[in-house]
C-alpha atoms as a PDB file:
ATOM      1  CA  UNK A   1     201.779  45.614 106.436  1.00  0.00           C
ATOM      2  CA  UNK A   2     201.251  43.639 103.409  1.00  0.00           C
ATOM      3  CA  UNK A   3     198.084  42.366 105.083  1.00  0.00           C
ATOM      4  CA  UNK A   4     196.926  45.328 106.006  1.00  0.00           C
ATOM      5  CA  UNK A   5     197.115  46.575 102.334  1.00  0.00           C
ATOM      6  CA  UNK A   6     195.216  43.550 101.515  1.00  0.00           C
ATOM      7  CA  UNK A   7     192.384  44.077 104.001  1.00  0.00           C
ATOM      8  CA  UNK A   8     192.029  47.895 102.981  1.00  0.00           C
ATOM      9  CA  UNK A   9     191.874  46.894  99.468  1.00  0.00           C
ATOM     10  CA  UNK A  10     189.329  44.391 100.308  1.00  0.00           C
ATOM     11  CA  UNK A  11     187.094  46.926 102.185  1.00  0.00           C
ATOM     12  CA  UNK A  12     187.569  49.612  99.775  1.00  0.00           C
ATOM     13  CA  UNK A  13     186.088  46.944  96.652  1.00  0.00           C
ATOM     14  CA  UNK A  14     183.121  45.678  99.063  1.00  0.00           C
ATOM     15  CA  UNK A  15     182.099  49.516 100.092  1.00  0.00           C
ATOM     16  CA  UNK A  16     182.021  50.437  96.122  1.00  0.00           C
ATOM     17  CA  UNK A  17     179.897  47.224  95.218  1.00  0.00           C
ATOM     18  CA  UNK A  18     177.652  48.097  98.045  1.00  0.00           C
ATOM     19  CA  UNK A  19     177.736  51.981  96.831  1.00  0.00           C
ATOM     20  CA  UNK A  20     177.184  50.563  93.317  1.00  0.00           C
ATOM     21  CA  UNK A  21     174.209  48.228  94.051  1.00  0.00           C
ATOM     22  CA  UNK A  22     172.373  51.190  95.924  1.00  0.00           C
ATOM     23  CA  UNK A  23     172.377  53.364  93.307  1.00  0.00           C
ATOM     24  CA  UNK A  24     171.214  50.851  90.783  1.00  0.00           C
ATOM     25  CA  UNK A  25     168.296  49.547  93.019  1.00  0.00           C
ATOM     26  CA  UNK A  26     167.604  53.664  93.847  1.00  0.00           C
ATOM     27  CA  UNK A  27     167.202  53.938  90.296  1.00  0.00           C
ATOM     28  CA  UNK A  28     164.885  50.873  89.645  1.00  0.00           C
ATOM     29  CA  UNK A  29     162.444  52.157  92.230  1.00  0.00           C
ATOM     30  CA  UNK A  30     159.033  52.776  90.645  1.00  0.00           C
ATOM     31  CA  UNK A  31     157.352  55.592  92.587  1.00  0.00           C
ATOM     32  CA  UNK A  32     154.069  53.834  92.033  1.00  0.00           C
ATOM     33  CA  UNK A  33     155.296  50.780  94.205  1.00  0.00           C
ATOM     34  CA  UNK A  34     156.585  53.265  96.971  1.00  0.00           C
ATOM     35  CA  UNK A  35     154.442  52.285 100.573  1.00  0.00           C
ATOM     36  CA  UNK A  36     151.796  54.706 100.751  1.00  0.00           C
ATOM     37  CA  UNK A  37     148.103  54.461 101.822  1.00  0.00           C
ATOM     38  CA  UNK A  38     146.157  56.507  98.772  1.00  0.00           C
ATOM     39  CA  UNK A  39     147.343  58.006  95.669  1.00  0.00           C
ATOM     40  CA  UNK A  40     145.679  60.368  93.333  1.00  0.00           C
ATOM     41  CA  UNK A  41     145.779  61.995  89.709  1.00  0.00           C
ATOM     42  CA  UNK A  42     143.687  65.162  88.717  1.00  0.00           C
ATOM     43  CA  UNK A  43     143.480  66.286  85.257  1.00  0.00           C
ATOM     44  CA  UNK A  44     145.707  68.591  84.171  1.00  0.00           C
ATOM     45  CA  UNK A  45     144.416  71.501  83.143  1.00  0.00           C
ATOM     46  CA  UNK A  46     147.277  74.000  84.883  1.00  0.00           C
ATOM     47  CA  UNK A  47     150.587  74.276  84.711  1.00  0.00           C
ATOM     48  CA  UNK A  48     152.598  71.844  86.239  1.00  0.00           C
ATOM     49  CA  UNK A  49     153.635  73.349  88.765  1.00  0.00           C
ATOM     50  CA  UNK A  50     150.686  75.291  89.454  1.00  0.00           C
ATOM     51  CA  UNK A  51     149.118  71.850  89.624  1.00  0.00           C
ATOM     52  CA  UNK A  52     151.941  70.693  92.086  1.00  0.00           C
ATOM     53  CA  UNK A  53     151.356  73.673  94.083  1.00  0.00           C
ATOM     54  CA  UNK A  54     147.335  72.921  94.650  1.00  0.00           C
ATOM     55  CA  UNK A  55     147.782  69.114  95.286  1.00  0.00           C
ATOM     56  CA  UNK A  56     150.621  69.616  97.701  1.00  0.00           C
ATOM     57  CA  UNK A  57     148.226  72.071  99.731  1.00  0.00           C
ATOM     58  CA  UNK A  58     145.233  69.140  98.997  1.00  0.00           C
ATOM     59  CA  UNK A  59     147.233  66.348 100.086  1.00  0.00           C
ATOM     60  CA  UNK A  60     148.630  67.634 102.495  1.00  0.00           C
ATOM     61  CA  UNK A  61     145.499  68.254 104.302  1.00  0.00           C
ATOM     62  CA  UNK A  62     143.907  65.249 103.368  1.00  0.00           C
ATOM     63  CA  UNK A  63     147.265  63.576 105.494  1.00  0.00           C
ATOM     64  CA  UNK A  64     146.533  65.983 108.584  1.00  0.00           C
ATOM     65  CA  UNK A  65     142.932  64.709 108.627  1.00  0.00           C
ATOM     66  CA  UNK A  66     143.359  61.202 107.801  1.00  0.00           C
ATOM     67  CA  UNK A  67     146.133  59.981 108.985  1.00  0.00           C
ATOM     68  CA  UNK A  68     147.012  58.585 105.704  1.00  0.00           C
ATOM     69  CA  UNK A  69     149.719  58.779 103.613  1.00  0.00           C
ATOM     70  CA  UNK A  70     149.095  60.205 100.530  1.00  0.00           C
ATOM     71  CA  UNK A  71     151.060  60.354  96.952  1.00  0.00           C
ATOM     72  CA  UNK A  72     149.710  62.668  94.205  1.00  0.00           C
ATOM     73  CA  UNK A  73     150.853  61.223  90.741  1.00  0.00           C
ATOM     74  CA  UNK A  74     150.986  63.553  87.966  1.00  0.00           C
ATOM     75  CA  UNK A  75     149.256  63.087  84.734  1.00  0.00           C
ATOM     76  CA  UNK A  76     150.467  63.782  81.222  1.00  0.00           C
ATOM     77  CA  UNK A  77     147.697  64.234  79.891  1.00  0.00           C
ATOM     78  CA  UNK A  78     143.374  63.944  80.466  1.00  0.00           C
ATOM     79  CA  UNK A  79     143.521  60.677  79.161  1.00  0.00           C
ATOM     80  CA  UNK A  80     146.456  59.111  81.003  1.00  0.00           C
ATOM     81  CA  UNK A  81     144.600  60.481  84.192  1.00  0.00           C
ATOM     82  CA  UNK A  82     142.039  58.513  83.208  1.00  0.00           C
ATOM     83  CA  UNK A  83     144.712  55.587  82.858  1.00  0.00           C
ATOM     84  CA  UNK A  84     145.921  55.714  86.033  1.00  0.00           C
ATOM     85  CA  UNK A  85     142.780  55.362  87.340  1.00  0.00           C
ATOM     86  CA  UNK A  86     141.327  52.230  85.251  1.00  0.00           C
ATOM     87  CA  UNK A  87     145.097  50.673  85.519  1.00  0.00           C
ATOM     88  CA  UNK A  88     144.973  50.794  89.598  1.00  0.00           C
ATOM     89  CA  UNK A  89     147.747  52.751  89.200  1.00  0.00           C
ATOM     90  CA  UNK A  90     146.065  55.491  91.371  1.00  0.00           C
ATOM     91  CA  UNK A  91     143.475  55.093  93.911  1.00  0.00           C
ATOM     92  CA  UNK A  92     141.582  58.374  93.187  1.00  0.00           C
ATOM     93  CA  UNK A  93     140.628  60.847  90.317  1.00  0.00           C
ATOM     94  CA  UNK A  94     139.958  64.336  90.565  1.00  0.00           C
ATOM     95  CA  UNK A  95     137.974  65.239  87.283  1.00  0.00           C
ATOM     96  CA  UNK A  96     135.498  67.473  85.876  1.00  0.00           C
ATOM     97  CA  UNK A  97     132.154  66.240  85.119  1.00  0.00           C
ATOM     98  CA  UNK A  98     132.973  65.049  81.169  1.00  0.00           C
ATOM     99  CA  UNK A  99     136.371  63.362  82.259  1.00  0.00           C
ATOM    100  CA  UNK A 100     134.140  61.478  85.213  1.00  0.00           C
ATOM    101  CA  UNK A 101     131.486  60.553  82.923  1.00  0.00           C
ATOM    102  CA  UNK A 102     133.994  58.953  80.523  1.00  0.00           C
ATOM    103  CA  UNK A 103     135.509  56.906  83.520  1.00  0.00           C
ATOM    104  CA  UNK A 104     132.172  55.542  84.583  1.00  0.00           C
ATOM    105  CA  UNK A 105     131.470  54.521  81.031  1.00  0.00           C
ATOM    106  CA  UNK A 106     134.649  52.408  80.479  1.00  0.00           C
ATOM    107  CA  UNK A 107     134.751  51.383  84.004  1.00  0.00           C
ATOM    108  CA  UNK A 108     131.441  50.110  85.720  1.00  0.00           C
ATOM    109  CA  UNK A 109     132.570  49.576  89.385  1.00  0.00           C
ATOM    110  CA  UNK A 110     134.566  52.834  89.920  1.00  0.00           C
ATOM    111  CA  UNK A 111     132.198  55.189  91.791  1.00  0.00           C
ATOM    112  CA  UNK A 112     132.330  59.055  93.204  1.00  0.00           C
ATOM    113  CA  UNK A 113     133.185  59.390  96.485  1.00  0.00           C
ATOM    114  CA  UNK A 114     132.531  63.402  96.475  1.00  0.00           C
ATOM    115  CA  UNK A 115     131.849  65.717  95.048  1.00  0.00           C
ATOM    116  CA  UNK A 116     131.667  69.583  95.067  1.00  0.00           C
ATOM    117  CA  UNK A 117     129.057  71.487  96.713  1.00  0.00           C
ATOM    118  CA  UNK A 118     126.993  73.586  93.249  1.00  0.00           C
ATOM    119  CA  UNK A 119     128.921  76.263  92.674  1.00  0.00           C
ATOM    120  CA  UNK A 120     130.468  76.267  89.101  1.00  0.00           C
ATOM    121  CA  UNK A 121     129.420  78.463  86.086  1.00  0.00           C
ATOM    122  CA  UNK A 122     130.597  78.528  82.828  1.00  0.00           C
ATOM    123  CA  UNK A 123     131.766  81.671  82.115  1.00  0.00           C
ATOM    124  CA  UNK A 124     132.334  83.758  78.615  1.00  0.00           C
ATOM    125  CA  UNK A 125     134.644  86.433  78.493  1.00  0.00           C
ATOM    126  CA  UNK A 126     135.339  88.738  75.904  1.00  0.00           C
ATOM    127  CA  UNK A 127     137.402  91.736  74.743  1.00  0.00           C
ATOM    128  CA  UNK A 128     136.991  95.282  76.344  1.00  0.00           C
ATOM    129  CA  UNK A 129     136.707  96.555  72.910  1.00  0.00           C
ATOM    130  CA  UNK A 130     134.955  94.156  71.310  1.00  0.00           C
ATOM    131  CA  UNK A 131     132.405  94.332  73.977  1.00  0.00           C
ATOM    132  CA  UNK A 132     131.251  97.574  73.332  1.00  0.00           C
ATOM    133  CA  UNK A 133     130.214  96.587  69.734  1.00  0.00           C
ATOM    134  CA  UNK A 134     128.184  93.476  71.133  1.00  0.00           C
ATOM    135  CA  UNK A 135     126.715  94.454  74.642  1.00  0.00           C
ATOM    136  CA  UNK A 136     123.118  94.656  73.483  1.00  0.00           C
ATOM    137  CA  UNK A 137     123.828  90.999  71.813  1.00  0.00           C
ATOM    138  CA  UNK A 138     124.861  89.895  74.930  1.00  0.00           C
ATOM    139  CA  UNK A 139     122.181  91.630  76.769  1.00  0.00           C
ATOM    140  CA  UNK A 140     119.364  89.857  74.912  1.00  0.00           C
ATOM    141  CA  UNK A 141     117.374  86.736  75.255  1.00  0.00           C
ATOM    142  CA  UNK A 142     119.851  84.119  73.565  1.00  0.00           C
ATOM    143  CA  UNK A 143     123.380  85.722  74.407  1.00  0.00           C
ATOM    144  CA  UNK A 144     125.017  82.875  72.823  1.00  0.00           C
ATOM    145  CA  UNK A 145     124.067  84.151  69.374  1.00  0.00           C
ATOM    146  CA  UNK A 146     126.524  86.842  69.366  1.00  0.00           C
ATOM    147  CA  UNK A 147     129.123  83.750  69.366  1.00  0.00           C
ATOM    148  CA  UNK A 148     128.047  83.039  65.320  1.00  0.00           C
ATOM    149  CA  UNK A 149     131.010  84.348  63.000  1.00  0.00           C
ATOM    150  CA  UNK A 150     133.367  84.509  65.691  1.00  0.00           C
ATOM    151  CA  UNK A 151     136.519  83.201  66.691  1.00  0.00           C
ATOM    152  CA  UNK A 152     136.206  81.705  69.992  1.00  0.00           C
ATOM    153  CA  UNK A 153     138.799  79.764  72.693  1.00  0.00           C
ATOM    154  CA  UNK A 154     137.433  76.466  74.439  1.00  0.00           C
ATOM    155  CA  UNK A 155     139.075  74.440  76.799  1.00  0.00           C
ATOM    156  CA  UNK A 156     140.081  70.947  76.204  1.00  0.00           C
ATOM    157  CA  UNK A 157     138.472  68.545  74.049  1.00  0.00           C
ATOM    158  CA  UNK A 158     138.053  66.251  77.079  1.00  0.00           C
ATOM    159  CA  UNK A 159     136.519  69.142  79.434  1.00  0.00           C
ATOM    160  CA  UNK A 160     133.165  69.180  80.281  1.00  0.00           C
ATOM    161  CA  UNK A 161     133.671  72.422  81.820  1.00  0.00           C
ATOM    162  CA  UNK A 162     135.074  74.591  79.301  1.00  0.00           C
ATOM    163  CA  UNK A 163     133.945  72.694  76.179  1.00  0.00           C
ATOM    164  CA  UNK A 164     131.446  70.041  76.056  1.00  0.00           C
ATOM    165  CA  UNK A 165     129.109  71.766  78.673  1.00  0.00           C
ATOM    166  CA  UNK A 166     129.361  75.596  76.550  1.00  0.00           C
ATOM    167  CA  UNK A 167     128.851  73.445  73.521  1.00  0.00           C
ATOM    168  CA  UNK A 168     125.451  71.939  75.263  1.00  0.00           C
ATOM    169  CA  UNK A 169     124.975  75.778  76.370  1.00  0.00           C
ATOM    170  CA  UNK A 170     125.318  77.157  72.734  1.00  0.00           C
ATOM    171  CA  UNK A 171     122.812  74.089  71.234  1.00  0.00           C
ATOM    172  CA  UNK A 172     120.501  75.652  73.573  1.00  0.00           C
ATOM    173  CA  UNK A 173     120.610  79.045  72.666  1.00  0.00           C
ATOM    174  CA  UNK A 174     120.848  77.896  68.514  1.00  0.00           C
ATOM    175  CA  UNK A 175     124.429  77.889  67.967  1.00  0.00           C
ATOM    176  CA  UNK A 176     127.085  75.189  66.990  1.00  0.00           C
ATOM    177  CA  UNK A 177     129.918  74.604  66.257  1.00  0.00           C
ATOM    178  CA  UNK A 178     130.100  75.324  62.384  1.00  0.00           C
ATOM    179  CA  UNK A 179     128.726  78.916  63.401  1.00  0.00           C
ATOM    180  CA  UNK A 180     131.819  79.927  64.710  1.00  0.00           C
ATOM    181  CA  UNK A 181     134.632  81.776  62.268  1.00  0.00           C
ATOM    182  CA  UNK A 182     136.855  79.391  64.228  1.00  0.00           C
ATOM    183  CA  UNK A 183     138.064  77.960  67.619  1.00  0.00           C
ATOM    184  CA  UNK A 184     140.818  76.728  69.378  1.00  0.00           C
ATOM    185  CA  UNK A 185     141.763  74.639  72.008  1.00  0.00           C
ATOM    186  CA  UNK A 186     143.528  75.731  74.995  1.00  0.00           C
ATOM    187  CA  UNK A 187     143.406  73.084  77.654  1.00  0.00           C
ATOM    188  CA  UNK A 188     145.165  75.637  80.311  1.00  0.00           C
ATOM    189  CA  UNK A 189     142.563  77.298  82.230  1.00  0.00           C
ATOM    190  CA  UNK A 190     144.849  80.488  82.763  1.00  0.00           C
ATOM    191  CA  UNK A 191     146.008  80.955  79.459  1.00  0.00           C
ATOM    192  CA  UNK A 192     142.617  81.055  77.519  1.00  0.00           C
ATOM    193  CA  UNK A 193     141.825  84.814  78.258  1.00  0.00           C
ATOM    194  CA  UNK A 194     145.243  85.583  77.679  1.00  0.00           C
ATOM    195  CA  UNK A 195     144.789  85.057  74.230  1.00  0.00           C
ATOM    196  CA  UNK A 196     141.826  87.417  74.308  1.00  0.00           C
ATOM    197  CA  UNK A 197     143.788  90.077  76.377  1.00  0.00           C
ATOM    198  CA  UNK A 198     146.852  89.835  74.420  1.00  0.00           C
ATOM    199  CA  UNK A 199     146.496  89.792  70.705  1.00  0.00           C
ATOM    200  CA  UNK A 200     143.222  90.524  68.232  1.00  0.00           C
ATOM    201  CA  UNK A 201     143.353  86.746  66.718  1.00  0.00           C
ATOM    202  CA  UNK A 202     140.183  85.817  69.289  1.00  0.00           C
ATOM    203  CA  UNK A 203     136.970  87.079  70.166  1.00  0.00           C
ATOM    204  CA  UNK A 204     135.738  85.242  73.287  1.00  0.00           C
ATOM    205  CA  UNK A 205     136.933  82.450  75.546  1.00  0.00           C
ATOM    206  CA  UNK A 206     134.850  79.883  77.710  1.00  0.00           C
ATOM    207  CA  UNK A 207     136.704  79.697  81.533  1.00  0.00           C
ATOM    208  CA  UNK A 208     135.595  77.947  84.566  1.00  0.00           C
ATOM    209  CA  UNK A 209     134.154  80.545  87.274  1.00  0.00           C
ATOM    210  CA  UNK A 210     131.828  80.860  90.321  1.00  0.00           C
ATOM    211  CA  UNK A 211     129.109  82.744  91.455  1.00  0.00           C
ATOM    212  CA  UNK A 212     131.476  84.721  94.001  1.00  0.00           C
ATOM    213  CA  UNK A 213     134.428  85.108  91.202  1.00  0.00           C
ATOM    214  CA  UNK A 214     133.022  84.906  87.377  1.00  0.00           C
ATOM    215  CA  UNK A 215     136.755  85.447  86.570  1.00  0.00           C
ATOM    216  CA  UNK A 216     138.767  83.463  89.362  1.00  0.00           C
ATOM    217  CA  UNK A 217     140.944  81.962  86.348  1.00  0.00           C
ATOM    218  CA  UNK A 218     141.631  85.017  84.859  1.00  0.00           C
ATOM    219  CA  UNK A 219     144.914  85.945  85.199  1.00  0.00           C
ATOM    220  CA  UNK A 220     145.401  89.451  86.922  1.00  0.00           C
ATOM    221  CA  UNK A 221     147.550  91.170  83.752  1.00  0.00           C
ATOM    222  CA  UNK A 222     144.383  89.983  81.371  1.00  0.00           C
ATOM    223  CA  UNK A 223     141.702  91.008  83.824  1.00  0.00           C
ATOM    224  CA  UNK A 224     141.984  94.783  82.643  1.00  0.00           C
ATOM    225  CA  UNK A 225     141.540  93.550  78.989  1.00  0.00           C
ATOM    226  CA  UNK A 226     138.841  91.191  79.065  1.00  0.00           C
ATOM    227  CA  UNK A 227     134.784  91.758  80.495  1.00  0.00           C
ATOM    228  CA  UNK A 228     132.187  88.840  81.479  1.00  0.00           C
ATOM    229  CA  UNK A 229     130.274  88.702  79.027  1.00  0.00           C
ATOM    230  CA  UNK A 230     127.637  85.788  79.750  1.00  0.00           C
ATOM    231  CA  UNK A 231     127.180  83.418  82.524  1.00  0.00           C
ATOM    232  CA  UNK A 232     125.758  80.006  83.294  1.00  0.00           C
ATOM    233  CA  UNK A 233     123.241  78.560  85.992  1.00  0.00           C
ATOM    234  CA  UNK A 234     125.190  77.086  89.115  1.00  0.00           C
ATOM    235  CA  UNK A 235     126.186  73.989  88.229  1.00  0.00           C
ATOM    236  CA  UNK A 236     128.561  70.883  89.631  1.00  0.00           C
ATOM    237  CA  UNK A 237     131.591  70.121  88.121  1.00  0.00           C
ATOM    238  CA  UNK A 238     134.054  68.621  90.047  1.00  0.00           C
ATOM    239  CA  UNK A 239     133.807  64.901  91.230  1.00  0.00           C
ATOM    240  CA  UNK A 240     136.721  62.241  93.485  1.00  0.00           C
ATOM    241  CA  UNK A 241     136.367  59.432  91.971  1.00  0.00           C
ATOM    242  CA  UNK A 242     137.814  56.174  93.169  1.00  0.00           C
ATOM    243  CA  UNK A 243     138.861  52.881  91.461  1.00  0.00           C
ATOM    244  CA  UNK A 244     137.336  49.671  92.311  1.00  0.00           C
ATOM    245  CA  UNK A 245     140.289  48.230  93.790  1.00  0.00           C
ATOM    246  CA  UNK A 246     140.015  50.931  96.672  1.00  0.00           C
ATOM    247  CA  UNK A 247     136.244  50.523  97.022  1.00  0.00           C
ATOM    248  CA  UNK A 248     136.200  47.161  97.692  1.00  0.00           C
ATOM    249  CA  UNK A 249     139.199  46.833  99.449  1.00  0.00           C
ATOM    250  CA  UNK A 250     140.249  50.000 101.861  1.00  0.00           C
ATOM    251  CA  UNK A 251     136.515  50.405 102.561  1.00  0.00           C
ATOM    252  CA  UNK A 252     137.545  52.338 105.876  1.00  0.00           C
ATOM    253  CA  UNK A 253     140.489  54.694 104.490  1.00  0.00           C
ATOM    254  CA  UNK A 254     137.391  55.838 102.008  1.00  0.00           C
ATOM    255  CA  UNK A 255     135.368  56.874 104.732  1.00  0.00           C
ATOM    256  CA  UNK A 256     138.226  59.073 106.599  1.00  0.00           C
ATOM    257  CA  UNK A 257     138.511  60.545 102.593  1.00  0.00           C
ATOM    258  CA  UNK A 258     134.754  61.195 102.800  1.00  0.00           C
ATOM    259  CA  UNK A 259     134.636  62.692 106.183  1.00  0.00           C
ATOM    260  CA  UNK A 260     137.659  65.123 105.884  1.00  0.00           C
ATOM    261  CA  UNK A 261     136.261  66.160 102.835  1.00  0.00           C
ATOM    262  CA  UNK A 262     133.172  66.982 104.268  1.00  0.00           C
ATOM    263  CA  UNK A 263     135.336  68.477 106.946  1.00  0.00           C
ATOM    264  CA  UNK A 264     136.139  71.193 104.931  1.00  0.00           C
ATOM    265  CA  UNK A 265     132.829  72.610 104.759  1.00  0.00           C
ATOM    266  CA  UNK A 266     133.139  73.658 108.538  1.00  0.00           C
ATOM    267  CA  UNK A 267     134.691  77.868 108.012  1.00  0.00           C
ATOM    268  CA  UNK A 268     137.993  78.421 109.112  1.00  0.00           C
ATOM    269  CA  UNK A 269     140.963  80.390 107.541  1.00  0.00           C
ATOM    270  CA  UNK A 270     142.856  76.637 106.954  1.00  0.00           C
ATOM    271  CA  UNK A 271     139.767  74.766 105.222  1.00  0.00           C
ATOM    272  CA  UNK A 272     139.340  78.602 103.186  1.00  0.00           C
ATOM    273  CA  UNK A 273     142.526  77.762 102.538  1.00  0.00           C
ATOM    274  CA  UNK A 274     142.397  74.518 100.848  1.00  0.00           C
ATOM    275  CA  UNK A 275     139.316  75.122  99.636  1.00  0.00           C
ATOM    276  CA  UNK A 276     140.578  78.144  97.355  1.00  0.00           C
ATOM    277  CA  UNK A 277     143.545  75.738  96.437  1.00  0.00           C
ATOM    278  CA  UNK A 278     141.056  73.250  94.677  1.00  0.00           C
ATOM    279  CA  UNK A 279     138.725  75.885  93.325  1.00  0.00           C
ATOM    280  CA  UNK A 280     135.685  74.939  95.145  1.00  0.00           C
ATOM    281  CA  UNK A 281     133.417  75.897  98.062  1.00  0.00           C
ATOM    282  CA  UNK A 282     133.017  72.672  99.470  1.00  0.00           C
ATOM    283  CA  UNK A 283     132.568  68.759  99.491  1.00  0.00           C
ATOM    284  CA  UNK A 284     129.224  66.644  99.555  1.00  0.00           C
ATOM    285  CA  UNK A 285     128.648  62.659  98.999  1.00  0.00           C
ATOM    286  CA  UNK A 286     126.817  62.023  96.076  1.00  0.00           C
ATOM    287  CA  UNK A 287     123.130  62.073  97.342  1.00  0.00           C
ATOM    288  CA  UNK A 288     120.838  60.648  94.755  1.00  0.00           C
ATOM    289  CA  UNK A 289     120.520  59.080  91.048  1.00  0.00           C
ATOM    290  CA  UNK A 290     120.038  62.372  89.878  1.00  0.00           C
ATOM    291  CA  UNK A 291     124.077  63.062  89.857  1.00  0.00           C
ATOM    292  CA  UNK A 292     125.216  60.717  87.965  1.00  0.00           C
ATOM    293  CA  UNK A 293     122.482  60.455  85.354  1.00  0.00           C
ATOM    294  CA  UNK A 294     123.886  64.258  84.688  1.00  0.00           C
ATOM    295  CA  UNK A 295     127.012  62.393  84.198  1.00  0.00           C
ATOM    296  CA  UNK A 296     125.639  59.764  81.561  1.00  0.00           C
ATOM    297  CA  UNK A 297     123.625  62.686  80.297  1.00  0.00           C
ATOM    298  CA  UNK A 298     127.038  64.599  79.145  1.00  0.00           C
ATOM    299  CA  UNK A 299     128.990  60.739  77.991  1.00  0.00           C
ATOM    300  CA  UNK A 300     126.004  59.847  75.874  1.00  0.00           C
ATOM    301  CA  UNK A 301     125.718  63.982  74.261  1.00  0.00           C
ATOM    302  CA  UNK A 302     129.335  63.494  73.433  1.00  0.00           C
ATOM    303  CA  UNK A 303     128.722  59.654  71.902  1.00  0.00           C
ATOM    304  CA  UNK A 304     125.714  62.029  69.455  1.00  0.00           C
ATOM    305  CA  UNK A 305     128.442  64.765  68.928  1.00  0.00           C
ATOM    306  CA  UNK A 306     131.027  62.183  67.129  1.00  0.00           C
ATOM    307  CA  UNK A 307     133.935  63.980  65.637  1.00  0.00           C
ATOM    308  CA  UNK A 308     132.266  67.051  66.643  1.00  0.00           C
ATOM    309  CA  UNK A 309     133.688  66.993  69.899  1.00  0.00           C
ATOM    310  CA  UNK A 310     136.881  69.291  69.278  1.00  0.00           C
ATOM    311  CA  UNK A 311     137.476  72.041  67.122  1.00  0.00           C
ATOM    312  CA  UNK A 312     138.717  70.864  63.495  1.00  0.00           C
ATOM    313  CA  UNK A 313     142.272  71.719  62.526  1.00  0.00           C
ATOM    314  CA  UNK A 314     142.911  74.789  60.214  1.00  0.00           C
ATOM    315  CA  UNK A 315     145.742  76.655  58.509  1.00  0.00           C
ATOM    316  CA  UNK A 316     145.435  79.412  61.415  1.00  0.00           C
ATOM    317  CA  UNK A 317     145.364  76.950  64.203  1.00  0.00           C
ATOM    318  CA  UNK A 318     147.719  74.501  63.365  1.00  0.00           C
ATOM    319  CA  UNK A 319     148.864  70.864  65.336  1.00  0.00           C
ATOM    320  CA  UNK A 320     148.546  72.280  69.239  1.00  0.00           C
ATOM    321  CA  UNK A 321     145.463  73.558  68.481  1.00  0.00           C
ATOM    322  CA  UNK A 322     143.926  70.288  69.867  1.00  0.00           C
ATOM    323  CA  UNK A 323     146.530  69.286  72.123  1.00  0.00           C
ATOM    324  CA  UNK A 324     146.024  68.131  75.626  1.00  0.00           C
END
């Protein structure tokens, strides 16, 4: 009996150590170092779990297509996405044009593998009520001039979308920065006309849009309080960028990227599908010099810009005025 006890005991002790030494390696595993053929970061300019939501649908297409396994790594912020990238931490980078610019300046051999087919616009929206007080403003040659004395919501310091590109949009038109009343950061795509369509302490707000959908990032509660007010040319804005390491060395799984992106661009309810989830209309390699001198075009206006490059801190706006 007694050596029964004994063997029990013995058993029991060995199961717990083994129990014990699981856990403890389960919680030393770095997610980075898990086996998996591509990972990718996007900036994050949602909510978190909007942006979980989007990639999951992304990803999991890209697997379908590929045959790849793929891991999408969340970023804290623009700049750690850009981290991720230059650290080999991440294979991939889904960034606007500004954020892609800034990679290509820091890192020489990272290169777009895609990008999206010309569809973006800058978009300005602006308070019902408001409107009616400016709509021959906005109706005239330089629209832009009806920002001057105004209190106005940009995206992100690190956007080309919804700052540095409406800021290359005002210059145009004779308007900068010090024109304004004020403005505010808001590096949430959703929540910029919300501040228009909920309170009277903005005027206008810069959002992403398309030619099909000037508002498709205006939430549906603000849609009934805000109006378009001006819109930009067509442009590009998104770009897949991938790090060296991957270039050089998974030559092959970059070509199955590149050809289920351009997949995509073949109609059908599921590419729609993942399509809308990315907010584009479709995928092209990049075909000449011409895109990314638009992309050194944008890093070298921000180098001339300086400290202009986000919206100074006031008494009104506070600390997360400029946050990422």
């Amino acid at each position: 009996m007694k050596s029964w006890l004994s063997l029990i005991f013995v058993c029991t002790c060995l199961l717990g150590c083994y129990r014990s030494q699981t856990n403890s390696d389960e919680r030393n595993i770095d997610p980075l170092n898990s086996t998996v053929d591509i990972r990718i970061t996007e900036e994050p300019n949602f909510a978190q779990d909007i942006m979980y939501e989007q990639m999951n649908t992304f990803t999991s297409y890209l697997e379908k297509a590929t045959g790849l396994k793929i891991e999408y790594v969340p970023a804290i912020n623009y700049v750690h996405s850009y981290e991720l990238l230059n650290s080999g931490k991440v294979d991939l980078l889904w960034a606007g044009s500004l954020g892609t610019s800034r990679v290509l300046a820091t890192n020489k051999n990272a290169k777009p593998i895609a990008t999206e087919v010309k569809s973006f616009m800058n978009v300005l929206v602006v308070d019902r009520i408001l409107h009616k007080n400016v709509e021959d403003r906005l109706n005239s040659a330089k629209p832009l001039q009806v920002l001057k004395g105004r209190r106005v919501v940009f995206g992100s310091n690190y956007s080309g979308s919804t700052f540095l590109t409406p800021i290359i949009e005002m210059k145009a038109q004779g308007v900068d920065l010090n024109d304004l009343e004020s403005c505010m950061h808001e590096p949430k795509h959703g929540h910029r006309a919300m501040f228009i369509g909920d309170s009277d302490q903005q005027d206008f707000a810069f959002v992403p849009g398309s030619k099909g959908d000037p508002l498709k990032y205006v939430p549906e509660q603000a849609r009934s309080e805000v109006l378009v007010g001006w819109v930009s040319e067509i442009k590009r804005n998104y770009y897949i960028t991938a790090s060296p390491e991957f270039l050089s060395s998974k030559p092959n799984k970059v070509q199955k990227v590149q050809n289920a992106l351009l997949a995509l661009n073949q109609s059908s309810n599921a590419h729609d599908e993942v399509l809308k989830a990315v907010g584009v209309t479709g995928f092209e390699l990049p075909k000449s010099r011409s895109d990314l001198e638009y992309l050194n075009e944008m890093t070298e206006f921000a180098s001339l810009l300086g400290d202009k490059t986000r919206c100074k801190k006031n008494e009104k706006q506070g600390n997360d005025a400029i946050s990422e």
